[in-house]
C-alpha atoms as a PDB file:
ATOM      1  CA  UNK A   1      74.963  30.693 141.236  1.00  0.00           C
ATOM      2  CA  UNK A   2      74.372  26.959 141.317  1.00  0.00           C
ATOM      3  CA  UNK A   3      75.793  26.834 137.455  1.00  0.00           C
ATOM      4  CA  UNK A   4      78.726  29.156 138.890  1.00  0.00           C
ATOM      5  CA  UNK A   5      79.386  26.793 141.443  1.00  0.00           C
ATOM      6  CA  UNK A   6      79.418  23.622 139.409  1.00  0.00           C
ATOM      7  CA  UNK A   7      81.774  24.863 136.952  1.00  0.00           C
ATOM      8  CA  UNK A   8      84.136  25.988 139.661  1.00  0.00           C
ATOM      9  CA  UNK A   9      83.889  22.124 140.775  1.00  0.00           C
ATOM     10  CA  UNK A  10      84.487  21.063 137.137  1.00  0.00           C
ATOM     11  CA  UNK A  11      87.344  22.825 136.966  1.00  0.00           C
ATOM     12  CA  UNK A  12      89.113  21.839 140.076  1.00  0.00           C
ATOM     13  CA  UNK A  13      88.118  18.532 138.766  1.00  0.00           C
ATOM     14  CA  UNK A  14      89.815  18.968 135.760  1.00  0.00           C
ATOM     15  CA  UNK A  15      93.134  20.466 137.322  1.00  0.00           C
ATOM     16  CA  UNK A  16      93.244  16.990 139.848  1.00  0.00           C
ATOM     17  CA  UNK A  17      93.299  15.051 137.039  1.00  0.00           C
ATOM     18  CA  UNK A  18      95.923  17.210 134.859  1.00  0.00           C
ATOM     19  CA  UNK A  19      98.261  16.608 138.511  1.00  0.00           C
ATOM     20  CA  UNK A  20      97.620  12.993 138.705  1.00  0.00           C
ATOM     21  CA  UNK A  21      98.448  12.275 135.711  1.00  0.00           C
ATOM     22  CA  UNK A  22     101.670  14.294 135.699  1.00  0.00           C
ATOM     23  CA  UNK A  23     102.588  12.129 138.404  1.00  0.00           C
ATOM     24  CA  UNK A  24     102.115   9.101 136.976  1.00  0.00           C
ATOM     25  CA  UNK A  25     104.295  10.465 133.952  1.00  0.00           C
ATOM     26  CA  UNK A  26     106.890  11.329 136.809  1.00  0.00           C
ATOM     27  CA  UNK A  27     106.971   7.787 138.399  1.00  0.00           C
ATOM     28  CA  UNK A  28     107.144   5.959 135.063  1.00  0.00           C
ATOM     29  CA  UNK A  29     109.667   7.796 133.988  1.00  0.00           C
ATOM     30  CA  UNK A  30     111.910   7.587 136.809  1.00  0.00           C
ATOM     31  CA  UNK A  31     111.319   3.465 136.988  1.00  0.00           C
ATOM     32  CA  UNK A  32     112.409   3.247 133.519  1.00  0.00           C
ATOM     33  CA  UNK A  33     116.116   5.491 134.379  1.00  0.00           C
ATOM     34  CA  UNK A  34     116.117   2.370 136.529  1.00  0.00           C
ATOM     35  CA  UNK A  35     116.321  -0.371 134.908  1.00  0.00           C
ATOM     36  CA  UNK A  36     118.224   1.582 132.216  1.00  0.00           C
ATOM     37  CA  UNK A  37     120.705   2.769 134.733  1.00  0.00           C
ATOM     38  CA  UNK A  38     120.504   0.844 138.036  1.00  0.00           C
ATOM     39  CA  UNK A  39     124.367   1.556 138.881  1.00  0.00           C
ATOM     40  CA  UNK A  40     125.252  -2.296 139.368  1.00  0.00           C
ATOM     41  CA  UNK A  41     127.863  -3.989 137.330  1.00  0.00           C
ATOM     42  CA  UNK A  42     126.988  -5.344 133.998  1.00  0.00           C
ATOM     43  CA  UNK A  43     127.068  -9.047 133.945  1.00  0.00           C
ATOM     44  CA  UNK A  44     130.032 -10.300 131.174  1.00  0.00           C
ATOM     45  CA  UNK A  45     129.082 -13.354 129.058  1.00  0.00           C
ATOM     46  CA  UNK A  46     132.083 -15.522 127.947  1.00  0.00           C
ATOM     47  CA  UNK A  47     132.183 -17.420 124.844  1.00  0.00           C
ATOM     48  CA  UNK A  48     134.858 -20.256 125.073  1.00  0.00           C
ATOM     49  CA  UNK A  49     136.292 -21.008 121.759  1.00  0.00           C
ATOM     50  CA  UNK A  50     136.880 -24.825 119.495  1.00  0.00           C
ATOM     51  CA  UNK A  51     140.592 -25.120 117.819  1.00  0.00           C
ATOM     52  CA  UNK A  52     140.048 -24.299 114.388  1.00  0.00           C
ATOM     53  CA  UNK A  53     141.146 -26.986 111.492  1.00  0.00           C
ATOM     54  CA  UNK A  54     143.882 -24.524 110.576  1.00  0.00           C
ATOM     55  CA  UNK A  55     145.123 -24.812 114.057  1.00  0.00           C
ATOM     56  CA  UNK A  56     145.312 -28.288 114.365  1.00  0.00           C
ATOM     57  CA  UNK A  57     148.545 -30.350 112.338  1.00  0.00           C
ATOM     58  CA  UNK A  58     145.813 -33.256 112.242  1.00  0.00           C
ATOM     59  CA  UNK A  59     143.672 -32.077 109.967  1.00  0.00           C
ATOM     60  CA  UNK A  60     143.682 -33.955 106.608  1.00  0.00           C
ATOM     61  CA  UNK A  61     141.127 -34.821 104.077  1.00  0.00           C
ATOM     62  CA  UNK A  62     139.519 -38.095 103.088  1.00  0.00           C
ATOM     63  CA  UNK A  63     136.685 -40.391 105.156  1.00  0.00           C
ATOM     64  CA  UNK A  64     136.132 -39.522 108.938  1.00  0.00           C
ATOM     65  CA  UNK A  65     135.662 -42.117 111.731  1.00  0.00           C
ATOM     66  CA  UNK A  66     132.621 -42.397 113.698  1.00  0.00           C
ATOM     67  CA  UNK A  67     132.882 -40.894 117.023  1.00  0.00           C
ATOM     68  CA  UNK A  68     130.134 -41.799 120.072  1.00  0.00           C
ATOM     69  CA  UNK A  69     130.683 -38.478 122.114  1.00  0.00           C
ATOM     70  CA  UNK A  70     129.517 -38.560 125.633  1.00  0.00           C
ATOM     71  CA  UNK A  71     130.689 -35.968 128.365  1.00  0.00           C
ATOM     72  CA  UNK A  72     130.168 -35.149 131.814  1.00  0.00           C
ATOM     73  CA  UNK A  73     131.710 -32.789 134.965  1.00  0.00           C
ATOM     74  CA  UNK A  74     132.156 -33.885 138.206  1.00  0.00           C
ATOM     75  CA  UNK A  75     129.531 -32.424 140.779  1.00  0.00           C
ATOM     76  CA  UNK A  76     130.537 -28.626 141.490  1.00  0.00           C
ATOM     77  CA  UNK A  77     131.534 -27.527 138.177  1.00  0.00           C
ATOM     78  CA  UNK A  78     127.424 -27.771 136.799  1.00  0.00           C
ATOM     79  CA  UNK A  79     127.123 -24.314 136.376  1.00  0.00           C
ATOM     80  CA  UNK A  80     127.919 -21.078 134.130  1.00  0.00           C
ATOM     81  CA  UNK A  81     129.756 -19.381 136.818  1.00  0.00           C
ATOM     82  CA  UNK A  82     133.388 -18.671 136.132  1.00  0.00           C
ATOM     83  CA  UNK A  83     134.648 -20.714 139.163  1.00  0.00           C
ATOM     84  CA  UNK A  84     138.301 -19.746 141.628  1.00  0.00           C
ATOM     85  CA  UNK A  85     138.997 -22.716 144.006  1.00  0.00           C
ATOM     86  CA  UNK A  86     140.644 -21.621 147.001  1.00  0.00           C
ATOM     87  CA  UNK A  87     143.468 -23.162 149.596  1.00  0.00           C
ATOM     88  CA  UNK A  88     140.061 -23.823 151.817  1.00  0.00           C
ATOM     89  CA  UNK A  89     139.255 -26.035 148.760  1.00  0.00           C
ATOM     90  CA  UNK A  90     136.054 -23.650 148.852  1.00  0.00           C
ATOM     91  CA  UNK A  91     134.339 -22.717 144.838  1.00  0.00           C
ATOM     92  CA  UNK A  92     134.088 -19.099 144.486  1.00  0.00           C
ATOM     93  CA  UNK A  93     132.329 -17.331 141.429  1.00  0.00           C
ATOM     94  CA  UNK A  94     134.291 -14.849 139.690  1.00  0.00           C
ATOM     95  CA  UNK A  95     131.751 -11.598 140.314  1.00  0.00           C
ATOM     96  CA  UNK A  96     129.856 -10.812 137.028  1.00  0.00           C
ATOM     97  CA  UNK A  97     131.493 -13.342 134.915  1.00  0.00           C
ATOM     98  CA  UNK A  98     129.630 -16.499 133.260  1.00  0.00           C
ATOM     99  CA  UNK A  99     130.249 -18.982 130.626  1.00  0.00           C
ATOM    100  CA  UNK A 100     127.484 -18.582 127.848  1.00  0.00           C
ATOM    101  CA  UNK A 101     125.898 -21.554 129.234  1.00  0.00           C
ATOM    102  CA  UNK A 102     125.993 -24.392 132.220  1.00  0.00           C
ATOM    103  CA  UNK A 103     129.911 -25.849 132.004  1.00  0.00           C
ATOM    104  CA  UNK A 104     129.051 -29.623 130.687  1.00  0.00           C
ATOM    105  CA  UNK A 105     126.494 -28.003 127.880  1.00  0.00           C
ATOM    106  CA  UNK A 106     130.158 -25.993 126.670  1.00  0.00           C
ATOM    107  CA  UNK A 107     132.347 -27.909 127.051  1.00  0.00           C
ATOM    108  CA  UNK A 108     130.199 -30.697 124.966  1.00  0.00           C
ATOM    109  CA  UNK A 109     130.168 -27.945 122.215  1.00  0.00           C
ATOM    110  CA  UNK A 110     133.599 -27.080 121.874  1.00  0.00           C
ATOM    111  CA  UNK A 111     134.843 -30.630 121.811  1.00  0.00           C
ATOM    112  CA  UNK A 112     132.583 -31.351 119.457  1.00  0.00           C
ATOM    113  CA  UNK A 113     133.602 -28.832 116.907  1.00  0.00           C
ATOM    114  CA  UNK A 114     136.976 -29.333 117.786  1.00  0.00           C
ATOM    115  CA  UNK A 115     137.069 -33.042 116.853  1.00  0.00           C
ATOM    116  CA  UNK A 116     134.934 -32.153 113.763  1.00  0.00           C
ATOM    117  CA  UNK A 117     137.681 -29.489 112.765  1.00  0.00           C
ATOM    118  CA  UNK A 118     140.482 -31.915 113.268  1.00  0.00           C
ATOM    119  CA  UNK A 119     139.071 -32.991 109.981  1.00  0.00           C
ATOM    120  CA  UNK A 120     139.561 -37.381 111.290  1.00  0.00           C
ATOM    121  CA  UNK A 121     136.654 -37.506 112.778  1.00  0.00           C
ATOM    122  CA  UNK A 122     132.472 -37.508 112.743  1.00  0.00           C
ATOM    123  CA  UNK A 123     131.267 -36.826 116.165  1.00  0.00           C
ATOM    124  CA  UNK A 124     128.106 -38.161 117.250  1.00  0.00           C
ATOM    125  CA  UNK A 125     126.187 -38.500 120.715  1.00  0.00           C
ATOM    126  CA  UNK A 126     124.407 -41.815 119.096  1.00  0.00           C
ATOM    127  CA  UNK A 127     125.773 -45.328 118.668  1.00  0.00           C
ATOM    128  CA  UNK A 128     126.403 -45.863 115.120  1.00  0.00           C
ATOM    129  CA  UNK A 129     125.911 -49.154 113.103  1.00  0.00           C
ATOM    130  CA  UNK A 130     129.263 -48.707 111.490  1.00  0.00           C
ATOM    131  CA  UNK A 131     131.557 -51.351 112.134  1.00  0.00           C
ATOM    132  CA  UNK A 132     134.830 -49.080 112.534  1.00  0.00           C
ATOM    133  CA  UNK A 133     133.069 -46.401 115.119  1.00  0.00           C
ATOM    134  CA  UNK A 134     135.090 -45.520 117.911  1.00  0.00           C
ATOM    135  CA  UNK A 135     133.721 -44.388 121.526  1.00  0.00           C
ATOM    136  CA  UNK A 136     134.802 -41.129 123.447  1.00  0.00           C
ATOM    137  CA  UNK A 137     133.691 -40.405 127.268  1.00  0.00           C
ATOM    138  CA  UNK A 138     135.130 -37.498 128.637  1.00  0.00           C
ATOM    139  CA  UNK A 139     134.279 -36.562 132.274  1.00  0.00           C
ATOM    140  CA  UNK A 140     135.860 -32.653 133.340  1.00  0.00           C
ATOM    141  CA  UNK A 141     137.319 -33.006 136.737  1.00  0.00           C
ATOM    142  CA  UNK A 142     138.798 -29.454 137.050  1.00  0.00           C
ATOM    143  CA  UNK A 143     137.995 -26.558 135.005  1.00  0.00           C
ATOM    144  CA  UNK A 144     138.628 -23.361 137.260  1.00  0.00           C
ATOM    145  CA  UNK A 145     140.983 -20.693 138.532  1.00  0.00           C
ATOM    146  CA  UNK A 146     143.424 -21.547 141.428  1.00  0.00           C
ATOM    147  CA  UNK A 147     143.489 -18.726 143.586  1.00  0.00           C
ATOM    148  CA  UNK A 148     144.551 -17.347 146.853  1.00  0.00           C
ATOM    149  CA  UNK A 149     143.591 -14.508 149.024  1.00  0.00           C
ATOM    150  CA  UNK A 150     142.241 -12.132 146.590  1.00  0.00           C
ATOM    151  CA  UNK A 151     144.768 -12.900 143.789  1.00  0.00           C
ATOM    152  CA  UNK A 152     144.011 -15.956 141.319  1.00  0.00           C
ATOM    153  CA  UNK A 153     146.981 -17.686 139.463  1.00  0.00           C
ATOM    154  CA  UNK A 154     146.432 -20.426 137.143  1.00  0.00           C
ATOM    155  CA  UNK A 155     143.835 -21.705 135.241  1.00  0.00           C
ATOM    156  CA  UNK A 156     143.764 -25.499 135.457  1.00  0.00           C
ATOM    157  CA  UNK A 157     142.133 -28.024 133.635  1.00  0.00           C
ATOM    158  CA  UNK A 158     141.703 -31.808 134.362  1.00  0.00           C
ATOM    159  CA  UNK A 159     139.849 -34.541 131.858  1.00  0.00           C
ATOM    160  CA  UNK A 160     139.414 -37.933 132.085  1.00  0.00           C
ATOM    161  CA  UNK A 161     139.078 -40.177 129.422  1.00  0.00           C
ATOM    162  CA  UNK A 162     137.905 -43.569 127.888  1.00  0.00           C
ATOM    163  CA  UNK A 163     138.527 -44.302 124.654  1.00  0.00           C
ATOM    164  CA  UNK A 164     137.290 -47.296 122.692  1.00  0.00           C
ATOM    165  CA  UNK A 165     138.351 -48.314 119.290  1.00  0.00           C
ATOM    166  CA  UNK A 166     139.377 -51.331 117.670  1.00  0.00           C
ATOM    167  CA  UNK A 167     138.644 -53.755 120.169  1.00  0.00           C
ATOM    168  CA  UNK A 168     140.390 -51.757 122.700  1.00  0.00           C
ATOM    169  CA  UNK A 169     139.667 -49.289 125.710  1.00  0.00           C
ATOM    170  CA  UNK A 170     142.149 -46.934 127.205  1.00  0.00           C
ATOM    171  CA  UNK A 171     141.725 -45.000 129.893  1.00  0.00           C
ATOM    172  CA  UNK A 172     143.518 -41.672 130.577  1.00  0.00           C
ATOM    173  CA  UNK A 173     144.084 -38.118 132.605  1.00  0.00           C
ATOM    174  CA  UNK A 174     144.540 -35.257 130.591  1.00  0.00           C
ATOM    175  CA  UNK A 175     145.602 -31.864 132.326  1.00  0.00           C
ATOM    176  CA  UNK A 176     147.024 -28.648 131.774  1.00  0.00           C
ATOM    177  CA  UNK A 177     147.648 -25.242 134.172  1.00  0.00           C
ATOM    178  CA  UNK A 178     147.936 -22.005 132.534  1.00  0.00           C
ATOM    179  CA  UNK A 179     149.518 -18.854 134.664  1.00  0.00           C
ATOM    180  CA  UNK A 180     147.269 -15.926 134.403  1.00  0.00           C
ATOM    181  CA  UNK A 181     149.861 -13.027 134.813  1.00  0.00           C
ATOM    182  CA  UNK A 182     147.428 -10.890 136.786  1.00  0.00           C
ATOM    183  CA  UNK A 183     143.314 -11.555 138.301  1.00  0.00           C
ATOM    184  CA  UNK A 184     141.851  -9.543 135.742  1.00  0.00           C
ATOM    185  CA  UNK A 185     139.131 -10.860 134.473  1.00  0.00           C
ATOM    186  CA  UNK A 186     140.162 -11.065 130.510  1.00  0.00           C
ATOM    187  CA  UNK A 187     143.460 -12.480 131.654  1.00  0.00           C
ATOM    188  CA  UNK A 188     141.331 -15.613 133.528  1.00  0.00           C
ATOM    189  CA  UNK A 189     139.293 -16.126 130.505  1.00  0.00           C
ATOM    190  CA  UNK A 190     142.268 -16.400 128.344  1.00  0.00           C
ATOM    191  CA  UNK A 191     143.858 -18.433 130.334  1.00  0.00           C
ATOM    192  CA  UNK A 192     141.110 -20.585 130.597  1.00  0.00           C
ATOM    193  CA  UNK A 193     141.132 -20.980 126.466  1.00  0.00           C
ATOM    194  CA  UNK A 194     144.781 -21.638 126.334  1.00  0.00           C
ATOM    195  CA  UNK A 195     144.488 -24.663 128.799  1.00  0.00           C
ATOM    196  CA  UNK A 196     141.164 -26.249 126.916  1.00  0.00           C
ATOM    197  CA  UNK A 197     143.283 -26.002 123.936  1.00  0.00           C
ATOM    198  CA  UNK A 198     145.848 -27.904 124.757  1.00  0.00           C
ATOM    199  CA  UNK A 199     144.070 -30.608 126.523  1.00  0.00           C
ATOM    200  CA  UNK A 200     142.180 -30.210 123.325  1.00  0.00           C
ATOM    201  CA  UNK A 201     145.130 -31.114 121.283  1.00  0.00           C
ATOM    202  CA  UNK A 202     146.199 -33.823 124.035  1.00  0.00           C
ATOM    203  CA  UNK A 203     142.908 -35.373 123.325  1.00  0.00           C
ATOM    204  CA  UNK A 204     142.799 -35.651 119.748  1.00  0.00           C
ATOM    205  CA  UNK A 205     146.741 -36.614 119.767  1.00  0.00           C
ATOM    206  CA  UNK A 206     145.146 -40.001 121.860  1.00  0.00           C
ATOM    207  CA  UNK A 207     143.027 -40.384 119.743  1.00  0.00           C
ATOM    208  CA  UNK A 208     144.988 -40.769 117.186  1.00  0.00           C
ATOM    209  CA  UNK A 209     147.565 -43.021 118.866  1.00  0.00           C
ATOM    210  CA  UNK A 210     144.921 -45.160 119.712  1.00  0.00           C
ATOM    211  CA  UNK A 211     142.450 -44.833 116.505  1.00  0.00           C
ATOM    212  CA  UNK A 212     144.195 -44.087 113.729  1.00  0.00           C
ATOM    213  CA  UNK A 213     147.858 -44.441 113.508  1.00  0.00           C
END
């Protein structure tokens, strides 16, 4: 009776475990249709394009000058967050948009390879010992949608510049404003590339003037 008894015990052992461990299966299961499927909006990741050397009328080939590249934003713009200034003068993140990284890390980038595909010039974030290197500073004052209510409009950016070369410095504001059409989101993102292109090729037309011709 005892042995009766303790197999009876054994096997209502047995079944507790077989239950626990179905719920465990259960729980695991369900956390992983979670994170899977969580129902919020997937974040978008924007990639922000250079000007290609078979965009740019610059592009020639022969010796490059030595470019110093050094490049800031002005406090507000820090950050991968596709920004929308309002009338309120008030920064507002585009929802589940971003840059691919913090503003001043892409925008240093781009120029770079921009200036490098221009095919006149080397750039460099070091001080060369070449006699005939030039200096570029570039600090981004506006880089963001301009928006009201719910509707955003434009894309505007805003550069300044120092540029030394040949014994010289010049200082000057680069800008452009692109219209967006419509607030969705690809249409702000493209609008966005159009205006960095053309301060782009404002940019590298200064330089020239200044550098080169």
């Amino acid at each position: 009776m005892i042995y009766v008894a303790a197999q009876r015990l054994s096997s209502r052992f047995y079944r507790a475990i077989l239950v626990f461990t179905a719920l465990l299966l259960v729980l695991s299961l369900g956390t992983c249709s979670g994170l899977l499927k969580s129902g919020k909006p997937v974040k978008k990741v924007f990639l922000l394009q250079p000007l290609s050397s078979e965009s740019l009328s610059t592009a020639q080939s022969g010796e490059t000058l030595p470019l110093q590249l050094t490049s800031g934003v002005v406090p507000g713009l820090d950050t991968d967050r596709i920004l929308v200034l309002g009338r309120d003068s008030s920064l507002t993140p585009v929802a589940n948009a971003r840059w691919a990284d913090n503003l001043p890390e892409v925008f240093s980038s781009v120029m770079r390879r921009s200036l490098a595909n221009s095919g006149r010039y080397a750039p460099t974030d070091r001080r060369g010992k070449a006699d005939n290197q030039a200096s570029l500073h570039l600090e981004v004052q506006a880089f963001f949608g301009i928006g009201s209510g719910d509707e955003t409009h434009n894309a505007e950016i805003a550069l300044e510049v120092v540029i030394e070369c040949l014994g010289a410095s010049h200082t000057l504001h680069i800008s452009d404003s692109e219209i967006i059409g419509s607030g969705s989101l690809s249409r702000i993102v493209a609008a966005h590339q159009r205006a960095l292109d053309s301060a782009t090729r404002q940019l590298i037309s200064a330089l020239d003037r200044h550098c080169i011709d």
